[in-house]
N, C-alpha and C. Protein backbone atom coordinates (compact mmCIF):
# COMPACT_ATOMS: atom_id res chain seq x y z
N UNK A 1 -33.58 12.05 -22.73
CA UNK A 1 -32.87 11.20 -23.65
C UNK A 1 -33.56 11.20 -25.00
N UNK A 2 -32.95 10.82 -26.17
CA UNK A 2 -33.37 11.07 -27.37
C UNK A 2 -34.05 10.14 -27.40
N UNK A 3 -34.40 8.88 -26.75
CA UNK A 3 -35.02 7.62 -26.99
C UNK A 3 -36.44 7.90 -26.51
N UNK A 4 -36.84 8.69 -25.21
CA UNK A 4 -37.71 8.93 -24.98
C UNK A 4 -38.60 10.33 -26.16
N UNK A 5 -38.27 10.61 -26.60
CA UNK A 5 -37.95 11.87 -27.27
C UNK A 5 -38.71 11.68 -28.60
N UNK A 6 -37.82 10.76 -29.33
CA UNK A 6 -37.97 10.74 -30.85
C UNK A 6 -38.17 8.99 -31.27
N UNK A 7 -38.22 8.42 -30.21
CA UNK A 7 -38.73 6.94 -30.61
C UNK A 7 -40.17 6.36 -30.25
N UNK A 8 -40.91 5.28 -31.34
CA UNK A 8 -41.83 5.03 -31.27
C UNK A 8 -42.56 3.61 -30.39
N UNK A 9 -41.01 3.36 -30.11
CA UNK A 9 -41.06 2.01 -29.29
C UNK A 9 -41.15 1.91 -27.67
N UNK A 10 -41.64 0.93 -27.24
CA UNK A 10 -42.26 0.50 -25.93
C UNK A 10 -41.54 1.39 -25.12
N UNK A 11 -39.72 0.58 -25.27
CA UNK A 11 -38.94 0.99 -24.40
C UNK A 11 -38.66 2.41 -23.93
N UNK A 12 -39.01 3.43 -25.21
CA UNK A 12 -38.91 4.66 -25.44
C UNK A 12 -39.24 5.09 -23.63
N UNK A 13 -40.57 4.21 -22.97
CA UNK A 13 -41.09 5.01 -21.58
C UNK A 13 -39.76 5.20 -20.63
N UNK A 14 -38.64 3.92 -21.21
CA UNK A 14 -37.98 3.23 -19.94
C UNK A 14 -36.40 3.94 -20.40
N UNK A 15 -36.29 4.99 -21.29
CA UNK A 15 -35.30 5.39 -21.80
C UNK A 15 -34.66 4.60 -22.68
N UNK A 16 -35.02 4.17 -23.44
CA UNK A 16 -35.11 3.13 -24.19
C UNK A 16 -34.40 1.38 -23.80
N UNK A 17 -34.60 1.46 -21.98
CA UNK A 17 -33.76 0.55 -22.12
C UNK A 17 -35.12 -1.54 -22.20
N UNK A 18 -34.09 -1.90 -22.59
CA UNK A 18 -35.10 -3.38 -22.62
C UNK A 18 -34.60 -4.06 -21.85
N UNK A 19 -33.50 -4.43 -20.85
CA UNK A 19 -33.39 -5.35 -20.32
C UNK A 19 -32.57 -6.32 -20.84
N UNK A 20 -31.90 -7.69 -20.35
CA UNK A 20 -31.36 -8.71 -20.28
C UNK A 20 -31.87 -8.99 -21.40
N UNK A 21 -31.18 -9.54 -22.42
CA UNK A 21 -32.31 -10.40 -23.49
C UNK A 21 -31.37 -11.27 -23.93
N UNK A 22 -32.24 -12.72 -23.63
CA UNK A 22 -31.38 -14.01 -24.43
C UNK A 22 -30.87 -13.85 -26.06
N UNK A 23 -29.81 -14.29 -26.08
CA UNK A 23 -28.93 -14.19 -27.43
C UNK A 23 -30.31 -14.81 -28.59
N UNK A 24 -30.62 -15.72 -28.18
CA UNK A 24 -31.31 -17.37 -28.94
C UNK A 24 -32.62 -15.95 -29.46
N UNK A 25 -33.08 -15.28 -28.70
CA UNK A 25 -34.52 -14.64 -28.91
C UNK A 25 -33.92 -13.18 -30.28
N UNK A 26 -32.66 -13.07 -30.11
CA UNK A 26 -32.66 -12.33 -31.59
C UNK A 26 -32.51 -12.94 -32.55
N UNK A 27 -33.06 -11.68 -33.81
CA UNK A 27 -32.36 -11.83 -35.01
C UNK A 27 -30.98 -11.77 -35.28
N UNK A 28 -30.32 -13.04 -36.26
CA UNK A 28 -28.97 -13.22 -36.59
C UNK A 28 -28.48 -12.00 -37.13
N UNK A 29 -29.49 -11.35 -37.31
CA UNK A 29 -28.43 -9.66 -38.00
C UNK A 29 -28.32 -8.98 -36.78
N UNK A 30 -28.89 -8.70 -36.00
CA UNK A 30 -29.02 -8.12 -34.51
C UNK A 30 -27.70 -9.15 -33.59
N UNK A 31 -27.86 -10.29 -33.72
CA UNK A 31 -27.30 -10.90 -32.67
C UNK A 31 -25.58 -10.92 -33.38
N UNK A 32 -25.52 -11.19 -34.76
CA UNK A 32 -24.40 -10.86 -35.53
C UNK A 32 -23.56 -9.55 -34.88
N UNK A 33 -24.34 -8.01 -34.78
CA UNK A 33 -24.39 -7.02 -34.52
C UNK A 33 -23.50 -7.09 -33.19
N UNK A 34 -24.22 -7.51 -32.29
CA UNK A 34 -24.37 -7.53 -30.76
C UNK A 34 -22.82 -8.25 -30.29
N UNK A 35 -22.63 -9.13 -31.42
CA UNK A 35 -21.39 -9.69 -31.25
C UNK A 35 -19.97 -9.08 -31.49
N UNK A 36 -20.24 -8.44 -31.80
CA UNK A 36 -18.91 -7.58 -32.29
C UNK A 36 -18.69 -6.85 -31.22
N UNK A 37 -19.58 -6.00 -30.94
CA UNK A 37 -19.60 -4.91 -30.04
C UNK A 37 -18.83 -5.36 -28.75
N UNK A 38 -18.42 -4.47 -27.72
CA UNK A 38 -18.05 -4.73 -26.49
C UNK A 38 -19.18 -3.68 -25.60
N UNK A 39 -18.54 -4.03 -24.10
CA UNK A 39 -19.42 -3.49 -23.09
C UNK A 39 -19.34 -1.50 -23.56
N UNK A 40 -20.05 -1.19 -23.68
CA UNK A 40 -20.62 0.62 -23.33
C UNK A 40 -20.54 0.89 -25.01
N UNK A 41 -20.53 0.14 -25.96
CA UNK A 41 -20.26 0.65 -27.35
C UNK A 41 -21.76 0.92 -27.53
N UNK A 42 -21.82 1.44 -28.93
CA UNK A 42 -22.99 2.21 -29.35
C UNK A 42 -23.43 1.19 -31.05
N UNK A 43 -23.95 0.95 -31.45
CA UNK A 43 -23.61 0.43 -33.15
C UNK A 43 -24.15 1.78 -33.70
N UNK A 44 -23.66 1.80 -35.01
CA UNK A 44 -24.68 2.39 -35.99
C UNK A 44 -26.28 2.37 -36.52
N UNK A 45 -26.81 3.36 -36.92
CA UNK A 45 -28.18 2.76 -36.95
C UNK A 45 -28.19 2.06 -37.93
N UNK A 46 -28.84 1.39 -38.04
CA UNK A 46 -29.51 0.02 -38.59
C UNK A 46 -31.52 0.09 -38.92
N UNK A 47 -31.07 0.23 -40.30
CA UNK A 47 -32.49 0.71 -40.80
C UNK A 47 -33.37 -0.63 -40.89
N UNK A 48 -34.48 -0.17 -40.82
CA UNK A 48 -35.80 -1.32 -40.70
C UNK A 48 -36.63 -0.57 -41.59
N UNK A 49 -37.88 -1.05 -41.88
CA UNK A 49 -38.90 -0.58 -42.70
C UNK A 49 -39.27 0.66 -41.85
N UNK A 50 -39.45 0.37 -40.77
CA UNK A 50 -40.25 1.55 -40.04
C UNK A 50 -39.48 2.64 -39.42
N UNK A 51 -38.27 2.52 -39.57
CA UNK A 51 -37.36 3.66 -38.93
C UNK A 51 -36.04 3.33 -38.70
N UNK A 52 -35.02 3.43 -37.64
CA UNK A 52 -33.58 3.17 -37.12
C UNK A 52 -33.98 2.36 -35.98
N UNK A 53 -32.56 1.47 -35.72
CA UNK A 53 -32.49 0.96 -34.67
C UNK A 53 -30.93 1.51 -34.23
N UNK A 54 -30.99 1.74 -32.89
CA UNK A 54 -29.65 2.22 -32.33
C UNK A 54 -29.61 1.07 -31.00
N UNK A 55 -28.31 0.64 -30.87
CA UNK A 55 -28.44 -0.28 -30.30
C UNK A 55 -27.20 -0.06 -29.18
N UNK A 56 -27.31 0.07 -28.13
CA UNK A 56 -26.23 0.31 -26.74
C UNK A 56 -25.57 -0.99 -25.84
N UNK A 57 -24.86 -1.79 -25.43
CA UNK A 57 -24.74 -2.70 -24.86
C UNK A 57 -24.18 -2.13 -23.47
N UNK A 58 -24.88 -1.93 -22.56
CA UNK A 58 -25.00 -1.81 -21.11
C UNK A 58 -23.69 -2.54 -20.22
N UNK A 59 -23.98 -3.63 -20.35
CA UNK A 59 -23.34 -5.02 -20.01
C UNK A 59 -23.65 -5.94 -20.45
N UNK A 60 -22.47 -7.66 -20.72
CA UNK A 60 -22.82 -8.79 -21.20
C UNK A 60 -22.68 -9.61 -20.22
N UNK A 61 -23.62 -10.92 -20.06
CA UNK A 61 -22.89 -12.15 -19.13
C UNK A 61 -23.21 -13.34 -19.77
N UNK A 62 -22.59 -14.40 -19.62
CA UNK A 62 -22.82 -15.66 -19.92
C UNK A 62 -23.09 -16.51 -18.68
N UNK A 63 -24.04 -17.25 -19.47
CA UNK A 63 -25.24 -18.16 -18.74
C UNK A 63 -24.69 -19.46 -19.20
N UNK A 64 -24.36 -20.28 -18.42
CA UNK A 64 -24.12 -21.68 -18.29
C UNK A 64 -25.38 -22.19 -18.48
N UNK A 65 -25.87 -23.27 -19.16
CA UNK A 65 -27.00 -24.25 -18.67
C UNK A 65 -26.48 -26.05 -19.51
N UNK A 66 -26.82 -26.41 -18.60
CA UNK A 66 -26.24 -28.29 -18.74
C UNK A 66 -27.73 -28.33 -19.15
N UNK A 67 -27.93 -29.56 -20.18
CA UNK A 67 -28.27 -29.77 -20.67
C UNK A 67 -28.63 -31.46 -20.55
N UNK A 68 -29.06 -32.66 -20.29
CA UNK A 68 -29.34 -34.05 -19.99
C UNK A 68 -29.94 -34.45 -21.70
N UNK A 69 -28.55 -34.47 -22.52
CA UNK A 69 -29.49 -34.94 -23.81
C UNK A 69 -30.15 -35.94 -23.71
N UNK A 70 -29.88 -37.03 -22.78
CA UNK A 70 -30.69 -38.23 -22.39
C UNK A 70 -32.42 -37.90 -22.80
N UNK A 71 -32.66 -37.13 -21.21
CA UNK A 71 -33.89 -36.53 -21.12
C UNK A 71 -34.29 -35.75 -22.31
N UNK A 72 -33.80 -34.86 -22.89
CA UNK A 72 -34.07 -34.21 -23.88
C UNK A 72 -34.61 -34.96 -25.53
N UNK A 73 -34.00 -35.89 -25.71
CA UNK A 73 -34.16 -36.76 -26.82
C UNK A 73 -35.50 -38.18 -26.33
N UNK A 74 -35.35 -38.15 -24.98
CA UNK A 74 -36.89 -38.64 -24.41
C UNK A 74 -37.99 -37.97 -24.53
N UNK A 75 -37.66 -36.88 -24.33
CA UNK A 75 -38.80 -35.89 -24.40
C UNK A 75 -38.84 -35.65 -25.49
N UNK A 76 -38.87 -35.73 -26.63
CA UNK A 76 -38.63 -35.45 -28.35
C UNK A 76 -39.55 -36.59 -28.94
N UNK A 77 -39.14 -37.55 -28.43
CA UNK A 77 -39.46 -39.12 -29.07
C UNK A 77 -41.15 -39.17 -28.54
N UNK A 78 -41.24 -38.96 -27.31
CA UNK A 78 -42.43 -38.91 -26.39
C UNK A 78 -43.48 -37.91 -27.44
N UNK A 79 -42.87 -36.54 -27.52
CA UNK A 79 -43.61 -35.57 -28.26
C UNK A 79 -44.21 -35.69 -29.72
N UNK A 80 -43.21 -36.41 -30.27
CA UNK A 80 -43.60 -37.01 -31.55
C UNK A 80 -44.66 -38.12 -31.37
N UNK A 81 -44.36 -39.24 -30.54
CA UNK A 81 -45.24 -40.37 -30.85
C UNK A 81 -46.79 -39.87 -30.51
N UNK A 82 -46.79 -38.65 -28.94
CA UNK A 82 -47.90 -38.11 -29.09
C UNK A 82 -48.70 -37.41 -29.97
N UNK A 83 -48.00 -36.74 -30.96
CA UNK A 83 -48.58 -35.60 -32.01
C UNK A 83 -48.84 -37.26 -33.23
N UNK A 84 -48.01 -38.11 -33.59
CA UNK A 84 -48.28 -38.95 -34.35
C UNK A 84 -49.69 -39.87 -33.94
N UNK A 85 -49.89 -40.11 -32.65
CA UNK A 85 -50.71 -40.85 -32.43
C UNK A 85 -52.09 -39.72 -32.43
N UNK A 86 -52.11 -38.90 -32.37
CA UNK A 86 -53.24 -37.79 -32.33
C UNK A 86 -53.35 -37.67 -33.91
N UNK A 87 -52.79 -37.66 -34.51
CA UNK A 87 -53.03 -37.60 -35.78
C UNK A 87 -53.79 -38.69 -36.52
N UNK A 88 -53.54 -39.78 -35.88
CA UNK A 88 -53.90 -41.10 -36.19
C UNK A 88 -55.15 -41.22 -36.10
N UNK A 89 -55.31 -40.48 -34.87
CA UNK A 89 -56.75 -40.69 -33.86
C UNK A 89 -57.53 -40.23 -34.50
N UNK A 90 -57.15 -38.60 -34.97
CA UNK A 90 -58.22 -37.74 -35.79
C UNK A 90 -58.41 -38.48 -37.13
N UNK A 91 -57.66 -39.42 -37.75
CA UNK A 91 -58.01 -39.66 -39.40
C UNK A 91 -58.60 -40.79 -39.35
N UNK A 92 -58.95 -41.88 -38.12
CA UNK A 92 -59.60 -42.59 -37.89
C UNK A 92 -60.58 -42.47 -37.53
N UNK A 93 -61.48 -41.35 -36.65
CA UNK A 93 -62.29 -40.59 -36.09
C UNK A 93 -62.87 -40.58 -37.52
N UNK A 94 -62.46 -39.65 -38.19
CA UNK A 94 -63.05 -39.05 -39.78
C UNK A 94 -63.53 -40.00 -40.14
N UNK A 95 -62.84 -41.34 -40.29
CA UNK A 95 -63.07 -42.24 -41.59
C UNK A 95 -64.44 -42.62 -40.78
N UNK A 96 -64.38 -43.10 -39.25
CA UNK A 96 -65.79 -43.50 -38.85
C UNK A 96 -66.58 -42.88 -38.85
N UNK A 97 -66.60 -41.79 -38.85
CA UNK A 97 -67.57 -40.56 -38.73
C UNK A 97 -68.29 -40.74 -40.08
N UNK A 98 -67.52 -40.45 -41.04
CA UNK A 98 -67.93 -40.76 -42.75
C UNK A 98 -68.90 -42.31 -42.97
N UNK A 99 -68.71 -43.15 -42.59
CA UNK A 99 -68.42 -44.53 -42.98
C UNK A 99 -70.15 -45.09 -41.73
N UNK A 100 -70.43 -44.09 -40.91
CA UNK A 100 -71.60 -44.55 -40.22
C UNK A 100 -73.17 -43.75 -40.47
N UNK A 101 -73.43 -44.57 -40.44
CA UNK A 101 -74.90 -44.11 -40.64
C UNK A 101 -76.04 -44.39 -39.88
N UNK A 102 -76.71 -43.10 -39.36
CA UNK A 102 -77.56 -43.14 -38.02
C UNK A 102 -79.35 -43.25 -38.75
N UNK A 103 -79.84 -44.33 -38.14
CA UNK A 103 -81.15 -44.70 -38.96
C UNK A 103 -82.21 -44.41 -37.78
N UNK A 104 -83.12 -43.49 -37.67
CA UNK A 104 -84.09 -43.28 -36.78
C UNK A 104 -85.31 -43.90 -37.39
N UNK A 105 -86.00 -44.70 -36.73
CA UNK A 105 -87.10 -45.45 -36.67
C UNK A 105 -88.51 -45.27 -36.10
C-alpha cells in the first residue's frame, strides 16, 4: 500500500489504518471533512506543514451516551470549589510563610 510506502506516520506500520476515533478528539477541519464524506469515500489531500493527509472512511457508527446533567454540574461545582479552595490555601500558606519569623537562641 502507498501508506506503508511513502508515509511518515505511525499508522504507515498498520497500512495506514488508525482505528475508531471519537468525532470530539478531531480537528474541526478534519471532522468538518469527515462529515461530508460517506462510508468507502476517499477525500482529497489536505496539506499540513509537513506533508498530505489522505483520509479513507472504512465505516461510521454512532454512539449514544446519556448524560445525568444533575451529576455532571455537581461534579463541576465540587471541582471548582476544590481548585478555589486550594488556591486559597496556597496564598495563605505564602502570606504566613512571609509574615513569620524563626528566632534561634
Amino acid at each position: 500500500a502507498a501508506s506503508s510506502r511513502y508515509s511518515i506516520a505511525s499508522s504507515a506500520n498498520n497500512s495506514g489504518e488508525i482505528g475508531w476515533i471519537k468525532e470530539t478528539l478531531l480537528s474541526l477541519e478534519i471532522s468538518r471533512i469527515l462529515g461530508k464524506m460517506k462510508k468507502h469515500d476517499i477525500s482529497k489531500p489536505i496539506e499540513y506543514p509537513n506533508g498530505y493527509l489522505i483520509l479513507k472512511i472504512n465505516d461510521k457508527k454512532e454512539m449514544k451516551k446519556t448524560f445525568n446533567i444533575d451529576k455532571l454540574l455537581e461534579d463541576a461545582i465540587i471541582y471548582e470549589k476544590n481548585k478555589q479552595l486550594s488556591q486559597f490555601s496556597l496564598l495563605l500558606y505564602k502570606k504566613l510563610k512571609n509574615n513569620i519569623t524563626i528566632n534561634e537562641y
